[in-house]
C-alpha atoms as a PDB file:
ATOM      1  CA  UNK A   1      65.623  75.385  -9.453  1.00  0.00           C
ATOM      2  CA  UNK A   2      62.442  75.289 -11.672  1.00  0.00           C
ATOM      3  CA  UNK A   3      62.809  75.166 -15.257  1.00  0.00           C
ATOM      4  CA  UNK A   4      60.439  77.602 -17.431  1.00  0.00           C
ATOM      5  CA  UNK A   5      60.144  77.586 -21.352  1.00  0.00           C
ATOM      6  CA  UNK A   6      59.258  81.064 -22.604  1.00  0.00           C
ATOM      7  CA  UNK A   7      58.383  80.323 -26.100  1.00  0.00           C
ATOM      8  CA  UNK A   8      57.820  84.140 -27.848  1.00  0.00           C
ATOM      9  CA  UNK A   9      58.977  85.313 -31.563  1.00  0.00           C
ATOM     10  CA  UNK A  10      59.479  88.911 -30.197  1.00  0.00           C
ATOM     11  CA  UNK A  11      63.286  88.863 -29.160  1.00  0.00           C
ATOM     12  CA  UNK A  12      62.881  91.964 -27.399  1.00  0.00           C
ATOM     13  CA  UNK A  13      59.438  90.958 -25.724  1.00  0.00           C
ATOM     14  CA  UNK A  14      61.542  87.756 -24.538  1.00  0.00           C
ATOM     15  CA  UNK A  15      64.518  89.484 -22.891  1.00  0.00           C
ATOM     16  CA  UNK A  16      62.596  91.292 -21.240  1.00  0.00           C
ATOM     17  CA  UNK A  17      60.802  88.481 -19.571  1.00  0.00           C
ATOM     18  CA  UNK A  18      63.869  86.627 -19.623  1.00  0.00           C
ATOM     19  CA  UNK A  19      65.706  89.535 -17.128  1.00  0.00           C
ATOM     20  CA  UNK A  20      62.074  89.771 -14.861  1.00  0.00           C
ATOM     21  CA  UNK A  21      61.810  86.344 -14.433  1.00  0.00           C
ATOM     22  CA  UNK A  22      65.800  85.295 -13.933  1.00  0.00           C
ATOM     23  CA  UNK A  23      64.980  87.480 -10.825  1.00  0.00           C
ATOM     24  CA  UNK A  24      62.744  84.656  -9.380  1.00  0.00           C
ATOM     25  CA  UNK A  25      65.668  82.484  -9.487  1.00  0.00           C
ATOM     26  CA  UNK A  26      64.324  80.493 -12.087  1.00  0.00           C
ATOM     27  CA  UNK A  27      66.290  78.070 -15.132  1.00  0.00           C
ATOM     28  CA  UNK A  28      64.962  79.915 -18.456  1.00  0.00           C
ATOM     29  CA  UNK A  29      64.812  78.425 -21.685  1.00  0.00           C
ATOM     30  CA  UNK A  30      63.666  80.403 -24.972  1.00  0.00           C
ATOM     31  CA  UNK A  31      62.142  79.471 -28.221  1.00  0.00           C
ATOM     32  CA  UNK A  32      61.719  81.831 -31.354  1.00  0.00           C
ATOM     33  CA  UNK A  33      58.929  79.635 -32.885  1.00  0.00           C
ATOM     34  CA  UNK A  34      56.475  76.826 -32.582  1.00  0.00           C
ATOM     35  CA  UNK A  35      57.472  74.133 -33.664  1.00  0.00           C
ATOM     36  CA  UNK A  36      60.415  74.274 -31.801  1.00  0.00           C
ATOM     37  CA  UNK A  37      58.820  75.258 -28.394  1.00  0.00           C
ATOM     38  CA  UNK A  38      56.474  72.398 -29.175  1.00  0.00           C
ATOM     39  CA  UNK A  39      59.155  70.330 -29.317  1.00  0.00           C
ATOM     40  CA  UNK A  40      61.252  71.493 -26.194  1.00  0.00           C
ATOM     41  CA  UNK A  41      57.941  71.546 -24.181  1.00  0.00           C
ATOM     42  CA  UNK A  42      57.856  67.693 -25.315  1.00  0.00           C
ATOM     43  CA  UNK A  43      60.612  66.158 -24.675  1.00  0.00           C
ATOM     44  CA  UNK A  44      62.045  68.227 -21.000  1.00  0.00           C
ATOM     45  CA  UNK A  45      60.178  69.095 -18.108  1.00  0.00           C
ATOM     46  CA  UNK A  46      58.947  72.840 -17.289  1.00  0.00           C
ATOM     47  CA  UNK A  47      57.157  74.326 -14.398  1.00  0.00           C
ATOM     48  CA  UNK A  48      55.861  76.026 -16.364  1.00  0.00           C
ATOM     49  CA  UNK A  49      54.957  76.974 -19.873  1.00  0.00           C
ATOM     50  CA  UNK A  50      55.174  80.937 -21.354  1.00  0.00           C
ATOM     51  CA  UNK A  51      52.914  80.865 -24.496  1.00  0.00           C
ATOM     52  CA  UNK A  52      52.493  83.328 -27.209  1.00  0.00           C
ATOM     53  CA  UNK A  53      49.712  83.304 -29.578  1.00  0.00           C
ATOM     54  CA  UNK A  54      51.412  84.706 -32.571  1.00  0.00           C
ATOM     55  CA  UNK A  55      53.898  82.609 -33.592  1.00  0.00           C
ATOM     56  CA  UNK A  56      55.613  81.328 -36.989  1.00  0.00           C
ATOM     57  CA  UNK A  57      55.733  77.511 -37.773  1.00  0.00           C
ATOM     58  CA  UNK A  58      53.087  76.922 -35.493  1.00  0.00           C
ATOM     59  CA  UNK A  59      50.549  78.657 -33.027  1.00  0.00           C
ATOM     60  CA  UNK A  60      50.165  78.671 -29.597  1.00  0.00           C
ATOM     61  CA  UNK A  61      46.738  77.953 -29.755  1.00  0.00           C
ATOM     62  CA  UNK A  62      47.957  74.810 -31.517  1.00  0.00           C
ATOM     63  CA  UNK A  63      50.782  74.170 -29.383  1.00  0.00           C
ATOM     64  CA  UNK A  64      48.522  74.212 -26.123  1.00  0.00           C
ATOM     65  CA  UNK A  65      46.487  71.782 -27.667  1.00  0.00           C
ATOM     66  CA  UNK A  66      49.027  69.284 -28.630  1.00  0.00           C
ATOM     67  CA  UNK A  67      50.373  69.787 -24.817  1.00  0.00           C
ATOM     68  CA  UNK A  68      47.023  69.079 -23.339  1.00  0.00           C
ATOM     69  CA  UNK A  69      46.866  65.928 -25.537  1.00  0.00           C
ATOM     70  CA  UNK A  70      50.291  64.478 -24.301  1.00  0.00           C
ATOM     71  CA  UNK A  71      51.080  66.575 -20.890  1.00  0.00           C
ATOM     72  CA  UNK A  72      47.506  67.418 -19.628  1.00  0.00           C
ATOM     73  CA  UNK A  73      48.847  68.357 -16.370  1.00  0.00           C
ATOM     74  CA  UNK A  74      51.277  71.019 -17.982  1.00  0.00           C
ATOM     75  CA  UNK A  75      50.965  74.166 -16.870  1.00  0.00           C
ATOM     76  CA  UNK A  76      50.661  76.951 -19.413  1.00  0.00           C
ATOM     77  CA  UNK A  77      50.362  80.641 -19.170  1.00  0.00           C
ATOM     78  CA  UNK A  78      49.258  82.437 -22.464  1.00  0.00           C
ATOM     79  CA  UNK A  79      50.704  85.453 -23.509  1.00  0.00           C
ATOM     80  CA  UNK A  80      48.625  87.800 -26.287  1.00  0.00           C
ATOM     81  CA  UNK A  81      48.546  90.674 -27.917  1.00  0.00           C
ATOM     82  CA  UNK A  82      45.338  90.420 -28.941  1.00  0.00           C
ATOM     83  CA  UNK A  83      42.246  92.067 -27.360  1.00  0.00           C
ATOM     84  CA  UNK A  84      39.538  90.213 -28.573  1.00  0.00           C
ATOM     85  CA  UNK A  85      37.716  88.224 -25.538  1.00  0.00           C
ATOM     86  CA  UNK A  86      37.578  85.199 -28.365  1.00  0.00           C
ATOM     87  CA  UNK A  87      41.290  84.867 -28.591  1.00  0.00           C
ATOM     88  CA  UNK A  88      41.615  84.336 -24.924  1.00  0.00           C
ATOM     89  CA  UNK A  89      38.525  81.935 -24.183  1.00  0.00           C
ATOM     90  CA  UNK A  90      40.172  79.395 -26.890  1.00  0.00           C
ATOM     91  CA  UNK A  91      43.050  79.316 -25.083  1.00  0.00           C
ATOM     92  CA  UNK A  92      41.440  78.943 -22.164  1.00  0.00           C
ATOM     93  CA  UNK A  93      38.977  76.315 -23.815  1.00  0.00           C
ATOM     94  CA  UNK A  94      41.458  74.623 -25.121  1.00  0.00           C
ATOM     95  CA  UNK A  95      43.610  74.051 -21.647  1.00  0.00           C
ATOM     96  CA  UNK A  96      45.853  77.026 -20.938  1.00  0.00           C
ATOM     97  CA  UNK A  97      45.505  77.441 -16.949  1.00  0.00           C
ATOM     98  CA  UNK A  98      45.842  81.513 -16.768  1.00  0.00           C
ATOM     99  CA  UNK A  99      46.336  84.173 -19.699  1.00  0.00           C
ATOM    100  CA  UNK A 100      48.083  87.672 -19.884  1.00  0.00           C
ATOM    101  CA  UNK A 101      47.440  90.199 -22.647  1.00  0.00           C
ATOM    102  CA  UNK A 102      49.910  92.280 -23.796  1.00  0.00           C
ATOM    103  CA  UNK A 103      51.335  94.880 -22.603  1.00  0.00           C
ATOM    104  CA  UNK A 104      51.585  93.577 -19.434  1.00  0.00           C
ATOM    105  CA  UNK A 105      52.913  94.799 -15.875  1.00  0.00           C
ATOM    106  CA  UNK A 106      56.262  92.872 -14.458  1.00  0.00           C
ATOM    107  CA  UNK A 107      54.858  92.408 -11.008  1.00  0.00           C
ATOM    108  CA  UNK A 108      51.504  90.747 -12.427  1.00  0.00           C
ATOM    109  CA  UNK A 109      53.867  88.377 -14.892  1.00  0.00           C
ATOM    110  CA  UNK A 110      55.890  87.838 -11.563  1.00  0.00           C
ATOM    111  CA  UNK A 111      53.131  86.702  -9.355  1.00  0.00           C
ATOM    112  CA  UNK A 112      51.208  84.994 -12.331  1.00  0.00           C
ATOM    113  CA  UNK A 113      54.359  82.757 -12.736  1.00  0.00           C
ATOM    114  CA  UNK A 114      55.263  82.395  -8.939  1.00  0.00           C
ATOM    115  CA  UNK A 115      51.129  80.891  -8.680  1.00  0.00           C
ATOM    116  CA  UNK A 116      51.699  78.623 -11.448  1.00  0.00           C
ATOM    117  CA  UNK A 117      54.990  77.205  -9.872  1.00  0.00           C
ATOM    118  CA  UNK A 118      53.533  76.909  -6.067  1.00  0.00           C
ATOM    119  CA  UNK A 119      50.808  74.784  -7.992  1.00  0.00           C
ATOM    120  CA  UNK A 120      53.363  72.815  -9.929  1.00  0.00           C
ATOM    121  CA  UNK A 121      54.477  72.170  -6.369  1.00  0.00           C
ATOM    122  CA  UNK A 122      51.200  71.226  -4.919  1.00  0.00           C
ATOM    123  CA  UNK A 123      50.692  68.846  -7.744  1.00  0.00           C
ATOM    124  CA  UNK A 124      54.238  67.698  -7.348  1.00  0.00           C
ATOM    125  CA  UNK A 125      53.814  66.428  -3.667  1.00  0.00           C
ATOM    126  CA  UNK A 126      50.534  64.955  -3.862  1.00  0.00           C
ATOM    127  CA  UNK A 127      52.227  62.580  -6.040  1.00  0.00           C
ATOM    128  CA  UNK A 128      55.129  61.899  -3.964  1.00  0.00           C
ATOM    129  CA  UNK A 129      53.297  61.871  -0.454  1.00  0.00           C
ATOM    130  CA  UNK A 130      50.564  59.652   1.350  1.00  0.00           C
ATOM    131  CA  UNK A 131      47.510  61.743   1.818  1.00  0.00           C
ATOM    132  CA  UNK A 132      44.746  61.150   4.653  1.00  0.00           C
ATOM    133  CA  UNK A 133      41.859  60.021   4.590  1.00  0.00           C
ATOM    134  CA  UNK A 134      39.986  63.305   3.860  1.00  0.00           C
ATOM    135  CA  UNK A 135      41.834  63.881   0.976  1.00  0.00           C
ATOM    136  CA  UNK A 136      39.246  61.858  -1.156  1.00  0.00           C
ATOM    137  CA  UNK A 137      35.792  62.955  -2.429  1.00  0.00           C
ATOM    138  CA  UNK A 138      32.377  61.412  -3.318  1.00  0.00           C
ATOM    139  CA  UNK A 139      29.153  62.720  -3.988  1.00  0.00           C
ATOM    140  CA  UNK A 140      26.815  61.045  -6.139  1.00  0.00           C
ATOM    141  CA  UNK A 141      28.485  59.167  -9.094  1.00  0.00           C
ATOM    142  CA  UNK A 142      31.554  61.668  -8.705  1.00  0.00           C
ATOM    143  CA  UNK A 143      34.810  60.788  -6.842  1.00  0.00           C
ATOM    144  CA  UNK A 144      37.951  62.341  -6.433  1.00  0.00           C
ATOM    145  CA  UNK A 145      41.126  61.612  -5.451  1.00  0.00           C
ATOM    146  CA  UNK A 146      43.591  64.304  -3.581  1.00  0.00           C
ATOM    147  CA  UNK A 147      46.514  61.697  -3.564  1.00  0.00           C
ATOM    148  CA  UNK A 148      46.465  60.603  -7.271  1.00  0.00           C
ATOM    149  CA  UNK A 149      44.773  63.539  -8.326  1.00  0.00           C
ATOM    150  CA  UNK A 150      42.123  61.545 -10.543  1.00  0.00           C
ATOM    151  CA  UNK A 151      38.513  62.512 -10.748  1.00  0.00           C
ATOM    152  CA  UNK A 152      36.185  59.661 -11.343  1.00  0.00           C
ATOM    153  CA  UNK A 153      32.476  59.435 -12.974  1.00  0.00           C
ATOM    154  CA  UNK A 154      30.730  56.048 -12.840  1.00  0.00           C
ATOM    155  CA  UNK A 155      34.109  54.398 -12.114  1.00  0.00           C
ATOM    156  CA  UNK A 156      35.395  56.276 -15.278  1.00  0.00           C
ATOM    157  CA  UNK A 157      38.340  58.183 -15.304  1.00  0.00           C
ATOM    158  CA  UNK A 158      38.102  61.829 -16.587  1.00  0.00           C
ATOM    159  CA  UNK A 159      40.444  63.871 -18.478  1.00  0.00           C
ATOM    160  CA  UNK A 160      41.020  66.966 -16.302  1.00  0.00           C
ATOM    161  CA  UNK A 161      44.132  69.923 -16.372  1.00  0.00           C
ATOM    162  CA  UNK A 162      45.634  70.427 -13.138  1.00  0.00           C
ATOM    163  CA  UNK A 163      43.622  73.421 -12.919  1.00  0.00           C
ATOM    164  CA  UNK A 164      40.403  71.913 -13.592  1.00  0.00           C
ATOM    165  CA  UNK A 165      41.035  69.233 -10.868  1.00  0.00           C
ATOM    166  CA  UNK A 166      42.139  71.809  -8.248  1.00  0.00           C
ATOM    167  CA  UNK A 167      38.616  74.083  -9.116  1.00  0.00           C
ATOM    168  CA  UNK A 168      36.608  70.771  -8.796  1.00  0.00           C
ATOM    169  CA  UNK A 169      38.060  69.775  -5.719  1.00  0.00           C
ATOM    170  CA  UNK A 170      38.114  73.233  -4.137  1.00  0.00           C
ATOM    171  CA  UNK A 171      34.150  73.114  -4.986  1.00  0.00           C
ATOM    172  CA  UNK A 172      33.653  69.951  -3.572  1.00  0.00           C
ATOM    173  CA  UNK A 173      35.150  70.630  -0.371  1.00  0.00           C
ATOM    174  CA  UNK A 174      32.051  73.515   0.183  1.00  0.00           C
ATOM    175  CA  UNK A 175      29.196  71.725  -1.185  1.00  0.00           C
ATOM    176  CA  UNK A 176      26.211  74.190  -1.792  1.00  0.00           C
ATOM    177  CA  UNK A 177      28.700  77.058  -0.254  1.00  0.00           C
ATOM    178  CA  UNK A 178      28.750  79.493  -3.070  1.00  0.00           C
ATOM    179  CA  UNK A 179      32.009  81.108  -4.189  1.00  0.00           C
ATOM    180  CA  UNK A 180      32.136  84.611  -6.549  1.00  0.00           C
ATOM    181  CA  UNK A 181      34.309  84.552  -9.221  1.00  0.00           C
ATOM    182  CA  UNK A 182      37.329  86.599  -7.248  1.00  0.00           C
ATOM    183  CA  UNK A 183      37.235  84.362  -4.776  1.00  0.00           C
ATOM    184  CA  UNK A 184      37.616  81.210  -6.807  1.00  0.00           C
ATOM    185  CA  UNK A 185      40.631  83.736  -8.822  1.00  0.00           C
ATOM    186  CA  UNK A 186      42.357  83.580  -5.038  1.00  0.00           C
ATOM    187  CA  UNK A 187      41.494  80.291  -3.742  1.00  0.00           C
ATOM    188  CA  UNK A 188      42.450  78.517  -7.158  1.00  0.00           C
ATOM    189  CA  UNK A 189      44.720  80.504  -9.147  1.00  0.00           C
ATOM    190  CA  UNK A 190      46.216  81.989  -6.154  1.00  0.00           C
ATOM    191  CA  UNK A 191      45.370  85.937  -7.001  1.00  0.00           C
ATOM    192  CA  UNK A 192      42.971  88.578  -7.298  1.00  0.00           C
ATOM    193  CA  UNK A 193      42.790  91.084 -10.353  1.00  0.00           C
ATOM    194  CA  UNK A 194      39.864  92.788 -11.538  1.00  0.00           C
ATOM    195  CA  UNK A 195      39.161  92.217 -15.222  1.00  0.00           C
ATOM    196  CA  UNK A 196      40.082  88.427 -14.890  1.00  0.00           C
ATOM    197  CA  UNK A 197      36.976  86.033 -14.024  1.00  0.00           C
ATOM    198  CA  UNK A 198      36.436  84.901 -17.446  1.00  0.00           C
ATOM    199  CA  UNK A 199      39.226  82.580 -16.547  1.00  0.00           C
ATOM    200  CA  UNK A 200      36.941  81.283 -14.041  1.00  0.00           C
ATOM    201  CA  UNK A 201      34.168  81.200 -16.471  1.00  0.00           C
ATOM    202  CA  UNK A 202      35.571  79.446 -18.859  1.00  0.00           C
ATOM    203  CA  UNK A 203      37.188  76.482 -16.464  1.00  0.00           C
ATOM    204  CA  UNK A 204      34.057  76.034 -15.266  1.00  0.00           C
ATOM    205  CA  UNK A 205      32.336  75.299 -18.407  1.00  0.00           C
ATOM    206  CA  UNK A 206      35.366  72.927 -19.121  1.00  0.00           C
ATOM    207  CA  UNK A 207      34.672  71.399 -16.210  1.00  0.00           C
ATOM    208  CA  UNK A 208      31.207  70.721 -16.966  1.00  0.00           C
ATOM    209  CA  UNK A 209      31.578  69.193 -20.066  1.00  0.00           C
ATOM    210  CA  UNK A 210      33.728  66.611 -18.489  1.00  0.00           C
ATOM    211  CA  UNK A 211      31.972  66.288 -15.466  1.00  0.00           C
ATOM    212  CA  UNK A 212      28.441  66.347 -16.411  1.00  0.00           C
ATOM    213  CA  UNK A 213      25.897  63.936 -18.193  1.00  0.00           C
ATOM    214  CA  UNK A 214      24.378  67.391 -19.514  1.00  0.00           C
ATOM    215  CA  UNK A 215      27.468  70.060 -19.560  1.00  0.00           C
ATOM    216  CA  UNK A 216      23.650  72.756 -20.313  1.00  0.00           C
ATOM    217  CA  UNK A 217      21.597  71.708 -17.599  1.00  0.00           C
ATOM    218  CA  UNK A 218      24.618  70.819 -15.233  1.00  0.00           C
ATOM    219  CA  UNK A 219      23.712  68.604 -12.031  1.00  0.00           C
ATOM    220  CA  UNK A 220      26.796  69.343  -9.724  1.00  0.00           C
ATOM    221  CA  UNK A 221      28.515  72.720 -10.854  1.00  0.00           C
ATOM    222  CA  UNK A 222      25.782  75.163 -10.751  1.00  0.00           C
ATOM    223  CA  UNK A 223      25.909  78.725 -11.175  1.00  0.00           C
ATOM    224  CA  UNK A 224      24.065  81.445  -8.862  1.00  0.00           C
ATOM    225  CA  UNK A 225      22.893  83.967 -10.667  1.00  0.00           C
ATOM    226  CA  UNK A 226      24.137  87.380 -10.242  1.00  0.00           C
ATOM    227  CA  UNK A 227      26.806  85.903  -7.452  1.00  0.00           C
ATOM    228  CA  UNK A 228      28.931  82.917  -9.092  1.00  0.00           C
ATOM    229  CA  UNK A 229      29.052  78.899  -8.566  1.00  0.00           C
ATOM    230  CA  UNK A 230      28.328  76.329  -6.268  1.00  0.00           C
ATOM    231  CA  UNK A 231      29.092  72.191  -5.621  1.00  0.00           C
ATOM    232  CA  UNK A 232      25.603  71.022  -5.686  1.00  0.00           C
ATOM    233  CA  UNK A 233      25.897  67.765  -3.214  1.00  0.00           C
ATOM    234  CA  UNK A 234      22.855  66.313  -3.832  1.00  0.00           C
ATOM    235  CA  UNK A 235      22.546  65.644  -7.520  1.00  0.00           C
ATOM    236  CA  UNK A 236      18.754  66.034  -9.414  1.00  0.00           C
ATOM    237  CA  UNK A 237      19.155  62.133 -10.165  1.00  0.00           C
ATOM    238  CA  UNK A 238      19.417  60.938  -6.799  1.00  0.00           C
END
């Protein structure tokens, strides 16, 4: 049974999500504030992380951070309230892998959660099996690594989410194919929704200022204007 912490101040917000999500068969655990959520996310393992913004003690912009720093392959969905598009890019900037703004539908918090946990999985397994051959990637400087899930740049090792690995390595298995934004939401995330490619947006500019020498005039990630993004394989430096 996979363990999810739901971490929301709203009691009634929470039992709601709390009866949805128990349908899934899931172990649910609930914290009223931040600090406390911070510290349950710490020190047990989740699936998967439910994040509000608005919360006393301590935010969950602030709380995603400080999971990023010591679990960067945590997964975290952010729940908000808010509607500015600023709110959700810093949670997305700063490592949340999905977002949902409230109110939300059941069915889209059901399937948002059930991708997060097939990717826990994924991530999971890769650890605990041998992979073949073609499960590792290099073009140019860049390498990657299906079976440890480590991305490499000049033999250094770079700080990517799950998320961010999985987008990189999808890429990189199409080099020069180019991918729209709803198709990266399906092959990556695992769904389609109109409204939603931000996310995409977003993780790829993450991306590139990890993978890049110059995250503004980007070598391998490119974007295609007026369709979406591409793997470049052959670099402008070689």
């Amino acid at each position: 049974m996979d363990n999810v912490l739901i971490v929301e101040d709203d009691m009634d917000i929470a039992a709601l999500i709390k009866v949805n999500l128990s349908e899934l068969g899931l172990n649910l655990d609930h914290c009223a504030d931040g600090q406390s959520g911070l510290n349950a996310a710490l020190n047990n393992s989740y699936s998967l992380v439910l994040l509000d913004v608005m919360l006393p003690l301590m935010s969950g912009l602030d709380i995603c951070r400080k999971l990023r720093e010591r679990k960067p392959e945590q997964a975290i969905l952010m729940l908000t309230a808010k509607n500015s598009e600023t709110d959700r890019v810093l949670g997305l900037e700063l490592g949340a892998d999905d977002y949902m703004s409230k109110p939300f539908s059941i069915p889209e918090l059901q399937a948002r959660v059930r991708s997060q946990i097939r990717k826990a999985h994924l991530l999971q397994k890769a650890k605990e099996e041998v992979v073949p051959e073609e499960g590792f990637l290099q073009c140019g400087d860049i390498s990657i690594n299906q079976q440890t899930r480590e991305v490499f740049r000049n033999d250094k090792l770079l700080d990517l989410t799950a998320t961010e690995f999985d987008l990189l390595f999808h890429l990189m298995q199409h080099p020069n194919q180019v991918f729209s934004r709803s198709q990266l939401l399906e092959s990556v995330w695992g769904y389609q929704h109109c409204g939603y490619e931000h996310t995409v947006n977003s993780h790829i500019n993450r991306l590139r200022s990890k993978v890049e020498k110059d995250a503004t005039n980007p070598e391998f990630v490119q974007t295609v204007w007026g369709v979406g993004y591409k793997f470049n394989k052959v670099s402008k430096g070689s």
